[in-house]
PDB file of N, CA and C in Angstrom:
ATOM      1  N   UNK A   1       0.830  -1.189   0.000  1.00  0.00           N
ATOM      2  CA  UNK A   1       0.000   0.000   0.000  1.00  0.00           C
ATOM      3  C   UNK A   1       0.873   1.251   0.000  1.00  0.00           C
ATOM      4  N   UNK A   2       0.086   2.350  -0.992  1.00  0.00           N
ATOM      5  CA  UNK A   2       1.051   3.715  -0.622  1.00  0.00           C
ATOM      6  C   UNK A   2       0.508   4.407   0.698  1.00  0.00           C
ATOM      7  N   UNK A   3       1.834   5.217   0.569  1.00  0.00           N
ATOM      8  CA  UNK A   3       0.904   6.084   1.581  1.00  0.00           C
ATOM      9  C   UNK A   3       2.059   7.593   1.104  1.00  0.00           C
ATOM     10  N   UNK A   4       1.209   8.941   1.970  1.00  0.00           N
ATOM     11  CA  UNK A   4       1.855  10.659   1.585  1.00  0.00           C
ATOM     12  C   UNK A   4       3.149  10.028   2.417  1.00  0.00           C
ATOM     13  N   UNK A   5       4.116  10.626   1.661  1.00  0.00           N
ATOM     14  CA  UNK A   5       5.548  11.190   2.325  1.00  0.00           C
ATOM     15  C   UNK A   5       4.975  12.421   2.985  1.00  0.00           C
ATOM     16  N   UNK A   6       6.299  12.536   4.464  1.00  0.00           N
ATOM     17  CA  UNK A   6       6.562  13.546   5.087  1.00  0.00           C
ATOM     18  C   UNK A   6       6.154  14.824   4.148  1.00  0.00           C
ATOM     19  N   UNK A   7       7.145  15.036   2.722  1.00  0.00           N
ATOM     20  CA  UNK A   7       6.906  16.452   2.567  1.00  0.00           C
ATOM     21  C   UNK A   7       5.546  16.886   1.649  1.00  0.00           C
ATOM     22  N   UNK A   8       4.667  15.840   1.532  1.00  0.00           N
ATOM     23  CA  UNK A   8       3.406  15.982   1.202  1.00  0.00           C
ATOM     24  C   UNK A   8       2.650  16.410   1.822  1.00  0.00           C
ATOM     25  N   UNK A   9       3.001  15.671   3.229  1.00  0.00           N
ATOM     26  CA  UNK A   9       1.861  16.264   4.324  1.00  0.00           C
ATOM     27  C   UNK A   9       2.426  17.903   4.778  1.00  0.00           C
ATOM     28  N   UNK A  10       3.133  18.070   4.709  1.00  0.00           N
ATOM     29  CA  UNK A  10       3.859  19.514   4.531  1.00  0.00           C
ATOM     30  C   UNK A  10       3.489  20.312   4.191  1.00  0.00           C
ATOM     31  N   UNK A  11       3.467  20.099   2.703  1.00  0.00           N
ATOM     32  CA  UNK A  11       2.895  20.505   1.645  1.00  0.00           C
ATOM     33  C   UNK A  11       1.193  21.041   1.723  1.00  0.00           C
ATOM     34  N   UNK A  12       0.641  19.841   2.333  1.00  0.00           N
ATOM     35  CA  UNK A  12      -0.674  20.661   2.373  1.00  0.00           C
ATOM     36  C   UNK A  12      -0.973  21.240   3.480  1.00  0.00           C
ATOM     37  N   UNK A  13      -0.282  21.451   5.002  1.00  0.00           N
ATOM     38  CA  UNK A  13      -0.170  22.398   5.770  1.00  0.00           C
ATOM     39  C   UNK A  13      -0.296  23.544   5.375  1.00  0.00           C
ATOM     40  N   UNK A  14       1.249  23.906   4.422  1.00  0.00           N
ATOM     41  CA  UNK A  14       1.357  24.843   4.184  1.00  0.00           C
ATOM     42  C   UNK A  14       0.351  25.634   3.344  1.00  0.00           C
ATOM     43  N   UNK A  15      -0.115  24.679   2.350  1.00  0.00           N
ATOM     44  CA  UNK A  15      -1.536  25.097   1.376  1.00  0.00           C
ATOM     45  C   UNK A  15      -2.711  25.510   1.943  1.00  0.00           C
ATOM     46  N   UNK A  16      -2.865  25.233   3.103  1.00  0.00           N
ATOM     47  CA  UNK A  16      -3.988  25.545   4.250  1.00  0.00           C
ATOM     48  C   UNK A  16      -3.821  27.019   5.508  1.00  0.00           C
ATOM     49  N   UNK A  17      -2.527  26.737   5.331  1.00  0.00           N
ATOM     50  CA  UNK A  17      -2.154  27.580   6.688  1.00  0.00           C
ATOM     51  C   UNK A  17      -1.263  28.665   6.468  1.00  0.00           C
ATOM     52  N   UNK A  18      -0.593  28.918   5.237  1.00  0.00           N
ATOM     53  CA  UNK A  18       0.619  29.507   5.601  1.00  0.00           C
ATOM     54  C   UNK A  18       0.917  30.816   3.917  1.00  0.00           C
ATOM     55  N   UNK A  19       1.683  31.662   4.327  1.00  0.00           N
ATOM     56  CA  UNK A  19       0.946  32.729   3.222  1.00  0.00           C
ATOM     57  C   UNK A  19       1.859  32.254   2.260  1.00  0.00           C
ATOM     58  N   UNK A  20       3.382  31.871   2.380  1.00  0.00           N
ATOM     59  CA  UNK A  20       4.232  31.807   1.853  1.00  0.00           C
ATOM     60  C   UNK A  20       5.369  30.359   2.627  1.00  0.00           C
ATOM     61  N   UNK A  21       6.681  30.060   1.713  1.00  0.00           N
ATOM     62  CA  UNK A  21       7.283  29.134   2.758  1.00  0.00           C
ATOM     63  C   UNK A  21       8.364  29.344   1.682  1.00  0.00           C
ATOM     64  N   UNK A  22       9.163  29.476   2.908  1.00  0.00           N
ATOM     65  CA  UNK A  22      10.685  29.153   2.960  1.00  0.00           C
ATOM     66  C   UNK A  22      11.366  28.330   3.236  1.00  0.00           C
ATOM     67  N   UNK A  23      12.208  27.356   2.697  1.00  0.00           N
ATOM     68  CA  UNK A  23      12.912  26.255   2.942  1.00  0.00           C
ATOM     69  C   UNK A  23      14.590  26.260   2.607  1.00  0.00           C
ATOM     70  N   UNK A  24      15.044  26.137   4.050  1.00  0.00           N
ATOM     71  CA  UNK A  24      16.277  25.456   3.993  1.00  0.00           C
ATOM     72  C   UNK A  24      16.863  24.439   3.436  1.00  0.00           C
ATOM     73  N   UNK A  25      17.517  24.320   2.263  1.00  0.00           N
ATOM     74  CA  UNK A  25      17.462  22.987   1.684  1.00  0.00           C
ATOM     75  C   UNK A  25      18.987  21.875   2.666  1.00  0.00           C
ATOM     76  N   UNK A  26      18.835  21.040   3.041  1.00  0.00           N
ATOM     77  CA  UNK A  26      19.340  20.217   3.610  1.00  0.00           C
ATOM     78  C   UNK A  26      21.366  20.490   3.428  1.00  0.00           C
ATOM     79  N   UNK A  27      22.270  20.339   4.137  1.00  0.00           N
ATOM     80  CA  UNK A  27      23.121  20.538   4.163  1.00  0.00           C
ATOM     81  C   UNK A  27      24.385  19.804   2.890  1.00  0.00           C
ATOM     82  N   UNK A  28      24.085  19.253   2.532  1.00  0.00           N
ATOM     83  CA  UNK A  28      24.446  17.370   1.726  1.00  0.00           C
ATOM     84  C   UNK A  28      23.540  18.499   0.316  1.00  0.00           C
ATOM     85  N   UNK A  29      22.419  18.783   0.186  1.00  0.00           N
ATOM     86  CA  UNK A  29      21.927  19.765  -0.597  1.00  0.00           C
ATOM     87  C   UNK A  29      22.440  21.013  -1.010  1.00  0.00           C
ATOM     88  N   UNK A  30      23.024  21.319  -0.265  1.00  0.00           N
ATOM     89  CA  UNK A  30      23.583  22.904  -0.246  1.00  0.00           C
ATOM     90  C   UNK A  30      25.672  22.629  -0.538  1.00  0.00           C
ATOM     91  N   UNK A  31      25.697  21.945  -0.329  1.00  0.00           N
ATOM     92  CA  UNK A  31      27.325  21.145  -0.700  1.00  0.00           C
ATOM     93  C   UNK A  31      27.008  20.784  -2.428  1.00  0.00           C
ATOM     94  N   UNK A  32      26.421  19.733  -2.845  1.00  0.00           N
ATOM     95  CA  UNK A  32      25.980  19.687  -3.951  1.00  0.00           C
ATOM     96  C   UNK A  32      25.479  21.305  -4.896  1.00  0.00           C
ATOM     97  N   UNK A  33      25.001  22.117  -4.488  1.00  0.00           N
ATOM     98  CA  UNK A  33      24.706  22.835  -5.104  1.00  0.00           C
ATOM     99  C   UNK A  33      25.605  23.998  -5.575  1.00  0.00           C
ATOM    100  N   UNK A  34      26.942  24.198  -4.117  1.00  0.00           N
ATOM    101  CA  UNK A  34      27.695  24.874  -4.427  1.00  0.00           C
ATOM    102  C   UNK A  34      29.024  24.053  -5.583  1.00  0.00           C
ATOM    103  N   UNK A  35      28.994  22.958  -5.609  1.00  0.00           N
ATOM    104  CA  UNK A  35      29.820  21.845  -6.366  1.00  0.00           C
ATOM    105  C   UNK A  35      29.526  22.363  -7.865  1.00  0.00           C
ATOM    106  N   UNK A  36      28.160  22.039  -7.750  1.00  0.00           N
ATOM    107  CA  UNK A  36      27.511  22.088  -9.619  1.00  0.00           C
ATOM    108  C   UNK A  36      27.594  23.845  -9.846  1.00  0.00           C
ATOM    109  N   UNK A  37      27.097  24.870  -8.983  1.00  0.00           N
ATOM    110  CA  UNK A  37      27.498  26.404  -9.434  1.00  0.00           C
ATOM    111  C   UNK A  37      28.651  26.669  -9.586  1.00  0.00           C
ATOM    112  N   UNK A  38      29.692  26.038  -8.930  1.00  0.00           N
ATOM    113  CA  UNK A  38      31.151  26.319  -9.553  1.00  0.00           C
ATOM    114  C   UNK A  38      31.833  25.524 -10.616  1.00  0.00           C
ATOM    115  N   UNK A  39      30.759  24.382 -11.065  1.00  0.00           N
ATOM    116  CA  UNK A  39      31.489  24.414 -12.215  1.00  0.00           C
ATOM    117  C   UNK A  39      30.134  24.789 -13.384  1.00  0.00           C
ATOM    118  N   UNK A  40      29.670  25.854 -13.578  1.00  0.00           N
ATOM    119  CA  UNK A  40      28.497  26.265 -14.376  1.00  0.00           C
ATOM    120  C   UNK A  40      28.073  25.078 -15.053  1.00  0.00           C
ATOM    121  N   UNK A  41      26.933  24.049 -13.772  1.00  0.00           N
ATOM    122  CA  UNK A  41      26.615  23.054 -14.232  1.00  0.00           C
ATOM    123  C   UNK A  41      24.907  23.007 -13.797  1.00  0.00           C
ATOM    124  N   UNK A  42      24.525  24.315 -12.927  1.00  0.00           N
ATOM    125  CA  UNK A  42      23.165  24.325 -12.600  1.00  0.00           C
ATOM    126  C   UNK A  42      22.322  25.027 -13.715  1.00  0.00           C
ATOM    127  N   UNK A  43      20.848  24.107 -13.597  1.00  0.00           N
ATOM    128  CA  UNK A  43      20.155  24.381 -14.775  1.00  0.00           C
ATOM    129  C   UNK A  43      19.095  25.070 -13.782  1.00  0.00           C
ATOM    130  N   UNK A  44      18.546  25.850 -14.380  1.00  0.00           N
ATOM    131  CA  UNK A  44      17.664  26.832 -13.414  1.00  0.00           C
ATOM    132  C   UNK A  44      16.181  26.541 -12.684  1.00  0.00           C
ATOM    133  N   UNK A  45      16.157  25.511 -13.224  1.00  0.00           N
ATOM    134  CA  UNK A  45      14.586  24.640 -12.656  1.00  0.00           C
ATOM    135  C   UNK A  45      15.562  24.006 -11.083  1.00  0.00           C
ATOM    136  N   UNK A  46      16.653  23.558 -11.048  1.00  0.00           N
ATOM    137  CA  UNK A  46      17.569  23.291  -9.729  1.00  0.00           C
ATOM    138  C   UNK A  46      17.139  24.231  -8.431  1.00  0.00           C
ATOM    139  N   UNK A  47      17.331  25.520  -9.041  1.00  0.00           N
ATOM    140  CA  UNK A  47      16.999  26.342  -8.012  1.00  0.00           C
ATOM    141  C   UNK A  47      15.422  26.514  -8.053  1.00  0.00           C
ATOM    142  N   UNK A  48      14.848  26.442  -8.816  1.00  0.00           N
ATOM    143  CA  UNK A  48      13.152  26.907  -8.491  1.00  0.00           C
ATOM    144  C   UNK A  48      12.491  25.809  -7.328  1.00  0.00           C
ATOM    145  N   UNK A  49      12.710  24.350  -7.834  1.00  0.00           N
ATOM    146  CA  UNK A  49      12.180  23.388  -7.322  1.00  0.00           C
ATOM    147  C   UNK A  49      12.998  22.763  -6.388  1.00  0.00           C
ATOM    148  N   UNK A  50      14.437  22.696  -6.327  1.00  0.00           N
ATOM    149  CA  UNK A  50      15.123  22.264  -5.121  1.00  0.00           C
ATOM    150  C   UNK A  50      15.666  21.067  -5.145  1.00  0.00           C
ATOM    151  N   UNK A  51      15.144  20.277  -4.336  1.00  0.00           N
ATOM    152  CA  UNK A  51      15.354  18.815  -4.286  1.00  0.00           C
ATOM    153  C   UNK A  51      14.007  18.494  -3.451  1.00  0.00           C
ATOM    154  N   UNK A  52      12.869  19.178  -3.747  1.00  0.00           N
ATOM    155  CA  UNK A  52      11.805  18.733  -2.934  1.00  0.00           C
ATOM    156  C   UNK A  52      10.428  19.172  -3.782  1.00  0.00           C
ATOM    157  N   UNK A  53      10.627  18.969  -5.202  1.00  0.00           N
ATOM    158  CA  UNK A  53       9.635  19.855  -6.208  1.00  0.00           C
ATOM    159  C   UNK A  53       8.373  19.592  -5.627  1.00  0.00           C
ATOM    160  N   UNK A  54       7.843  18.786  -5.268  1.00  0.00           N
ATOM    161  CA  UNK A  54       6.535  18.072  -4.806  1.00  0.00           C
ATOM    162  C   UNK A  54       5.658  19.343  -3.860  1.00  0.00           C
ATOM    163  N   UNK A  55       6.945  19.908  -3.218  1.00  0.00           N
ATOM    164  CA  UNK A  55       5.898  20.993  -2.357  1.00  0.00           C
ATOM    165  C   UNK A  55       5.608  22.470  -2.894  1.00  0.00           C
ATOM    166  N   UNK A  56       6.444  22.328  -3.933  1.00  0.00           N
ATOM    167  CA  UNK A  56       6.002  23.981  -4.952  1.00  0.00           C
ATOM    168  C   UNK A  56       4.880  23.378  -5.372  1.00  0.00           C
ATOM    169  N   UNK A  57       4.505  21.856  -6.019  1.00  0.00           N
ATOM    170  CA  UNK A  57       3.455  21.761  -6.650  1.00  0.00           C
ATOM    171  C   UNK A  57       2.098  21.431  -5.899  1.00  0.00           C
ATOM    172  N   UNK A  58       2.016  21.007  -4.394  1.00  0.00           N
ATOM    173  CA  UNK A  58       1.375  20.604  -3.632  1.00  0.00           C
ATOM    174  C   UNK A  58       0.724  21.529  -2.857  1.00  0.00           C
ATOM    175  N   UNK A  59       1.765  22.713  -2.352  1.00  0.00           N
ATOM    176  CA  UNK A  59       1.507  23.402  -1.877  1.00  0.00           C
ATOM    177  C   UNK A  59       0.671  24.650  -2.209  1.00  0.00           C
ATOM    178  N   UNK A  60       0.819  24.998  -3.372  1.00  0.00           N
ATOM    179  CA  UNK A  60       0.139  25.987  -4.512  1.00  0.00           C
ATOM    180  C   UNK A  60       0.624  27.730  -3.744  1.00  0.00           C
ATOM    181  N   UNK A  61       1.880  27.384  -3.326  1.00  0.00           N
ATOM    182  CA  UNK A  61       1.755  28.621  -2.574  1.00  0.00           C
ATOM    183  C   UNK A  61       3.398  29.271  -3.119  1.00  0.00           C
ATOM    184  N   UNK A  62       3.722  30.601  -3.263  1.00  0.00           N
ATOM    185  CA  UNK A  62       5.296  30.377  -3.342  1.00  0.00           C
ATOM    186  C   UNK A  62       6.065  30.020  -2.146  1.00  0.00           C
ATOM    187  N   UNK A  63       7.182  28.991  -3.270  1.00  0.00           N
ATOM    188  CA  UNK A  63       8.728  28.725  -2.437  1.00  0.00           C
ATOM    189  C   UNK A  63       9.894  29.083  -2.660  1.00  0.00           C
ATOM    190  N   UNK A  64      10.271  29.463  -1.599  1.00  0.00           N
ATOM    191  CA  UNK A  64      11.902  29.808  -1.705  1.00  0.00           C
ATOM    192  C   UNK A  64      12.443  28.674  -1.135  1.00  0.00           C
ATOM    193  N   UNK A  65      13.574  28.576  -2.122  1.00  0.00           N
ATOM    194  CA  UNK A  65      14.413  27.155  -1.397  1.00  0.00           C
ATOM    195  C   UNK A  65      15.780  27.972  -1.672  1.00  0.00           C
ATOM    196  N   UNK A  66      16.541  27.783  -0.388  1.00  0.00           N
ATOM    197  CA  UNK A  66      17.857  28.273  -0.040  1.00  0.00           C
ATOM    198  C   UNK A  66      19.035  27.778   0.194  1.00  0.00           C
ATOM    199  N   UNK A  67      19.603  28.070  -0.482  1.00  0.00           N
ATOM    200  CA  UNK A  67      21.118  27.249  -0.694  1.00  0.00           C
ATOM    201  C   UNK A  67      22.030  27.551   0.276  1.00  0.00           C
ATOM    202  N   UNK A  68      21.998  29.009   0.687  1.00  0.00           N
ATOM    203  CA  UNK A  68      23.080  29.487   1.592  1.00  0.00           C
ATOM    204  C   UNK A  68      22.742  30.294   3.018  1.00  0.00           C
ATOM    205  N   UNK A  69      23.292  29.937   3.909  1.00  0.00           N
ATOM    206  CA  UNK A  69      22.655  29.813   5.337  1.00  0.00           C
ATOM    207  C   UNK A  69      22.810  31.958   5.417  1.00  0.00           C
ATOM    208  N   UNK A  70      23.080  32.550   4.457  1.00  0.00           N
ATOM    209  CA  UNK A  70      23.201  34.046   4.592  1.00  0.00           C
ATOM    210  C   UNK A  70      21.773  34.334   3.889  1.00  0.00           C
ATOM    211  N   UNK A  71      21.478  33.869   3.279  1.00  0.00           N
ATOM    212  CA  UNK A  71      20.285  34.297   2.509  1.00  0.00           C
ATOM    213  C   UNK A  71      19.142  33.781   3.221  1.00  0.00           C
ATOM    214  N   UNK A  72      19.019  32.450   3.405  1.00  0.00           N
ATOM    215  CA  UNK A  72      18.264  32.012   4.192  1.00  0.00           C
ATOM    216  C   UNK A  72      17.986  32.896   5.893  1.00  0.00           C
ATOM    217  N   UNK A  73      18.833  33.320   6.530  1.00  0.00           N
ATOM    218  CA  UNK A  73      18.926  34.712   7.588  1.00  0.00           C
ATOM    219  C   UNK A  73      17.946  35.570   7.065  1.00  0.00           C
ATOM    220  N   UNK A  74      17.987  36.196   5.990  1.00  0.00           N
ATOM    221  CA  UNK A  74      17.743  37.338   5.508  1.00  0.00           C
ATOM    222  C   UNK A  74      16.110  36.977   5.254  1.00  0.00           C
ATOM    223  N   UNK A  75      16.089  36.072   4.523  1.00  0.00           N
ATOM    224  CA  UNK A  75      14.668  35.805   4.056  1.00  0.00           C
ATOM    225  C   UNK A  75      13.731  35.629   5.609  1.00  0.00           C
ATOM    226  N   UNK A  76      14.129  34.780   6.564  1.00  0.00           N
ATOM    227  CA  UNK A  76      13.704  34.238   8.053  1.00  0.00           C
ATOM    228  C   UNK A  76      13.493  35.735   8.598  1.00  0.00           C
ATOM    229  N   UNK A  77      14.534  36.810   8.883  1.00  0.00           N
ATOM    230  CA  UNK A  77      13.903  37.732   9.207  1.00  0.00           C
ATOM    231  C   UNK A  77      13.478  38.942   8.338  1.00  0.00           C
ATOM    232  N   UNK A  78      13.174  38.724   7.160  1.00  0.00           N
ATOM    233  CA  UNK A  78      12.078  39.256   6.490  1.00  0.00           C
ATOM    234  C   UNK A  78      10.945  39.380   6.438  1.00  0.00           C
ATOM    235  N   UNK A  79      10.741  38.027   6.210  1.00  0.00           N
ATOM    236  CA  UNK A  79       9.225  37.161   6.545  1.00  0.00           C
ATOM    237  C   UNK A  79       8.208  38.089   7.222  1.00  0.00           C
ATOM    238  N   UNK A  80       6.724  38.126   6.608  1.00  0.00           N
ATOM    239  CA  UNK A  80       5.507  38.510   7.405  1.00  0.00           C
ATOM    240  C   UNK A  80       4.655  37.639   8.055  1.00  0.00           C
ATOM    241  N   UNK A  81       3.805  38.314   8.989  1.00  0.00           N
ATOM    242  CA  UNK A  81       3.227  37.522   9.563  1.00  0.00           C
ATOM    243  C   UNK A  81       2.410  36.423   8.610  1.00  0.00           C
ATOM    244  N   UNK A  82       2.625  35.250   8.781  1.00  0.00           N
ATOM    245  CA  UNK A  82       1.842  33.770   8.464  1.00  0.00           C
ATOM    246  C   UNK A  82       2.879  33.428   7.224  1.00  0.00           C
ATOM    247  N   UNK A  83       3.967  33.681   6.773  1.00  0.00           N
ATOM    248  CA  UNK A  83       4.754  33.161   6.080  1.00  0.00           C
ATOM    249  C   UNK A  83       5.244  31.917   7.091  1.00  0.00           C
ATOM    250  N   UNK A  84       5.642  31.329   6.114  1.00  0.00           N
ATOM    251  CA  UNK A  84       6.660  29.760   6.819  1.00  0.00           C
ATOM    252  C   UNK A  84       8.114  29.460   6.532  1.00  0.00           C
ATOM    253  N   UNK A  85       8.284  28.533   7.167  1.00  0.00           N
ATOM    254  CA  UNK A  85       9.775  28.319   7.090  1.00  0.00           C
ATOM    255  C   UNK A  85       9.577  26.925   7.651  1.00  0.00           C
ATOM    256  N   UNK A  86      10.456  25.786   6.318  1.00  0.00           N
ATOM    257  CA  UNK A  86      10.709  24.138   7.148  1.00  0.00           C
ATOM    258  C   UNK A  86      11.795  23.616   6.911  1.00  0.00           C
ATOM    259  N   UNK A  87      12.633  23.159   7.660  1.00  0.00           N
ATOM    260  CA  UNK A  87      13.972  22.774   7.368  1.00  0.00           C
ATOM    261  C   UNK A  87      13.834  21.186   7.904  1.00  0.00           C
ATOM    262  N   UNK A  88      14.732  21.244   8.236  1.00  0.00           N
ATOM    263  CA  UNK A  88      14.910  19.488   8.331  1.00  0.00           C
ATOM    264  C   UNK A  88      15.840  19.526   9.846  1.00  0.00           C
ATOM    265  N   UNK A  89      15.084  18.637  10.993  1.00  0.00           N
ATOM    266  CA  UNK A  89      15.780  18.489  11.819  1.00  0.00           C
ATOM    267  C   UNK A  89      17.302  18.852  11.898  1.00  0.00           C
ATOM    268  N   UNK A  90      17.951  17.979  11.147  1.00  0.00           N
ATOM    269  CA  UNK A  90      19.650  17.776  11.269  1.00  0.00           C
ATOM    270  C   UNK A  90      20.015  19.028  11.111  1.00  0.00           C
ATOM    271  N   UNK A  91      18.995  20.470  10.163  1.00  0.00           N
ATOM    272  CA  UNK A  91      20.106  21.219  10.748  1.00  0.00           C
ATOM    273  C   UNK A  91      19.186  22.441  11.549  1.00  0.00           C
ATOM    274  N   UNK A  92      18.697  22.282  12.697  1.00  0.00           N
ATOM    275  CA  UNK A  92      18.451  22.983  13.516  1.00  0.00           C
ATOM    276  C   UNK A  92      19.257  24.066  14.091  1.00  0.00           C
ATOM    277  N   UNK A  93      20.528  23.581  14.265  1.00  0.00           N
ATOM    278  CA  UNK A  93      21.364  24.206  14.683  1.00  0.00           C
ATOM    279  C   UNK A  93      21.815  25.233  13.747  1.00  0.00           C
ATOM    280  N   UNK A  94      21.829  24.896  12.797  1.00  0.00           N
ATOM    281  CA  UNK A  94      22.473  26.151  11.863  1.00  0.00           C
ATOM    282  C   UNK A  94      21.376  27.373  11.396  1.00  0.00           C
ATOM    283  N   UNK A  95      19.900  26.983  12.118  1.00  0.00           N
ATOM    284  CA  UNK A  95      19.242  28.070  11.672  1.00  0.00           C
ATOM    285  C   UNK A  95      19.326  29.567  12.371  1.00  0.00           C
ATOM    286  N   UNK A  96      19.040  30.261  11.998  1.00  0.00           N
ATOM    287  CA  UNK A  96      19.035  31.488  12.774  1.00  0.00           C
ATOM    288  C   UNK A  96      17.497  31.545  14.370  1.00  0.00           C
ATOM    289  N   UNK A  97      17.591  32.525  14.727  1.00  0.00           N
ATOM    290  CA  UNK A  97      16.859  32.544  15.745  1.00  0.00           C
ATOM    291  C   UNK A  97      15.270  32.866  14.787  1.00  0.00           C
ATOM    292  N   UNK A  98      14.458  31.349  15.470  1.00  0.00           N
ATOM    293  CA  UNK A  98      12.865  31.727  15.134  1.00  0.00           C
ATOM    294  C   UNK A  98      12.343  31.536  16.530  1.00  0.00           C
ATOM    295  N   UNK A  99      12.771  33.120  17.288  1.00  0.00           N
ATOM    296  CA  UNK A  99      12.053  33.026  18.317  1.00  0.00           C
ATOM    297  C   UNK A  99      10.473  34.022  17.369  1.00  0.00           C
ATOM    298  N   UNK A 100      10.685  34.379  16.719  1.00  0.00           N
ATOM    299  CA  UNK A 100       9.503  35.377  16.136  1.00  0.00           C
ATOM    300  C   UNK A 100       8.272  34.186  15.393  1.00  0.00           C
ATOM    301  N   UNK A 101       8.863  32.858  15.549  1.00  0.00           N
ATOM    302  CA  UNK A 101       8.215  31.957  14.886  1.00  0.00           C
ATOM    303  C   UNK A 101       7.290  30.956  15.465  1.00  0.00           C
ATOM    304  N   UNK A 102       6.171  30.572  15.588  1.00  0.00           N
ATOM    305  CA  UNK A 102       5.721  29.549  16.669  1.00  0.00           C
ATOM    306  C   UNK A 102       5.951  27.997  15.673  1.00  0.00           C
ATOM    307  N   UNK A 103       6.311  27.140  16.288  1.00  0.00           N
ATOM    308  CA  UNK A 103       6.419  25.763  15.582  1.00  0.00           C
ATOM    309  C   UNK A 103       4.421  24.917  15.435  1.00  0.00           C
ATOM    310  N   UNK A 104       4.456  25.349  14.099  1.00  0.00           N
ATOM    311  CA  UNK A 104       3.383  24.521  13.693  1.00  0.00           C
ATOM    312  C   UNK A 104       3.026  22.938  14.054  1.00  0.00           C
ATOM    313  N   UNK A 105       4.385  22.071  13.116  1.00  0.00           N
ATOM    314  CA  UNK A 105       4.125  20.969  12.779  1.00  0.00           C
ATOM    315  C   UNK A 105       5.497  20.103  12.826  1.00  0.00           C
ATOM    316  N   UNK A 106       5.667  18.972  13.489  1.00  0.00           N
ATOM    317  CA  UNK A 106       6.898  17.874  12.291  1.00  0.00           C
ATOM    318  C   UNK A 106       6.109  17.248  11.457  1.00  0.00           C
ATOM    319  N   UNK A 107       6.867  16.998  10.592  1.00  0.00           N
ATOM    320  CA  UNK A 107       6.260  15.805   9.654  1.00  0.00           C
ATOM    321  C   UNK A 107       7.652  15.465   9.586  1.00  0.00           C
ATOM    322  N   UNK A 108       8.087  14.111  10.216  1.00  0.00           N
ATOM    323  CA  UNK A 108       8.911  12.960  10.360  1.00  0.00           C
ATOM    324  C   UNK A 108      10.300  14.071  10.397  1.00  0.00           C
ATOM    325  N   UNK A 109      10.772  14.263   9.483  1.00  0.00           N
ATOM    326  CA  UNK A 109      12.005  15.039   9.727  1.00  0.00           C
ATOM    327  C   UNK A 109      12.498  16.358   9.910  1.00  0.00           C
ATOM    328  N   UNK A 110      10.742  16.925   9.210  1.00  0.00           N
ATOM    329  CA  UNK A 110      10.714  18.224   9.083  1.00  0.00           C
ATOM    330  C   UNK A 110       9.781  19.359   9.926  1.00  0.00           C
ATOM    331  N   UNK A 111      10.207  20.276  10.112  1.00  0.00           N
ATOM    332  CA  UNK A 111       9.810  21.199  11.337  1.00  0.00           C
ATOM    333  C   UNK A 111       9.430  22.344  10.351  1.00  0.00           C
ATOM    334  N   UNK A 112       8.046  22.809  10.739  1.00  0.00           N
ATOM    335  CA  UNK A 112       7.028  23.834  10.036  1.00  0.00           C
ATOM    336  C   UNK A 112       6.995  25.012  10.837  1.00  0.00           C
ATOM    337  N   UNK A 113       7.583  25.731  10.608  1.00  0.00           N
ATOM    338  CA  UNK A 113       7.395  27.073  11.355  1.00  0.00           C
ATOM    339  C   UNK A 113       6.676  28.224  10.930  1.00  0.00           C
ATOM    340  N   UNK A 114       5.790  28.941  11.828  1.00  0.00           N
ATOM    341  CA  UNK A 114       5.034  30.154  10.844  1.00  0.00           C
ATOM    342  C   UNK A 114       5.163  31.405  11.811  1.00  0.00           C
ATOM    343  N   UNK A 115       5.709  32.595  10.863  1.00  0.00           N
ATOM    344  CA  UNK A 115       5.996  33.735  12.013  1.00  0.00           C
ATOM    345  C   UNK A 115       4.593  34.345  12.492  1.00  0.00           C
ATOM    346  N   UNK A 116       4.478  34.229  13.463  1.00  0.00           N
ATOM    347  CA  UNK A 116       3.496  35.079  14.301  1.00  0.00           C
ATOM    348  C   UNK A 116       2.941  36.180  13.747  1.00  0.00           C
TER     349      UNK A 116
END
């Protein structure tokens, strides 16, 4: 039997709840990405959809997916009220401060945050 992956159910959180979402793309993600931009090997659908296309299309909402933990800062405290932000457990630590953020949801690996 099938059943939704984690970032499906995500996905329609965010489609329900959230104005916008921002995503940290995974660390192992963001190594890879700086690999293929230095050798002018990224094709530009890479950056639109990520490594998680399922939730631009699920979600019906815009995504930012972020390669670099400076931009990703910038966007986190940009953000308006009911925008989101979901990263992936493992890197908790490297996010910036979402004390401005209340934690929605996990879905298995991933943590849903929406700013207040």
């Amino acid at each position: 039997y099938s059943s939704y992956d984690d970032t499906y159910k995500l996905a329609q959180d965010v489609r329900n709840e959230c104005k916008s979402l921002t995503i940290l793309i995974d660390q192992d993600g963001r190594k890879t990405y700086d690999v293929l931009a230095g050798m002018h090997l990224l094709i530009s659908t890479s950056a639109w959809y990520g490594n998680h296309p399922a939730i631009v299309y699920y979600s019906s909402k815009p995504v930012s997916y972020m390669y670099n933990l400076k931009s990703y800062e910038k966007r986190v405290s940009a953000n308006t009220s009911n925008d989101c932000v979901a990263l992936e457990k493992k890197d908790f630590d490297s996010s910036p401060d979402l004390g401005t953020y209340k934690l929605r949801d996990l879905f298995g690996d991933w943590a849903l945050w929406q700013k207040k």
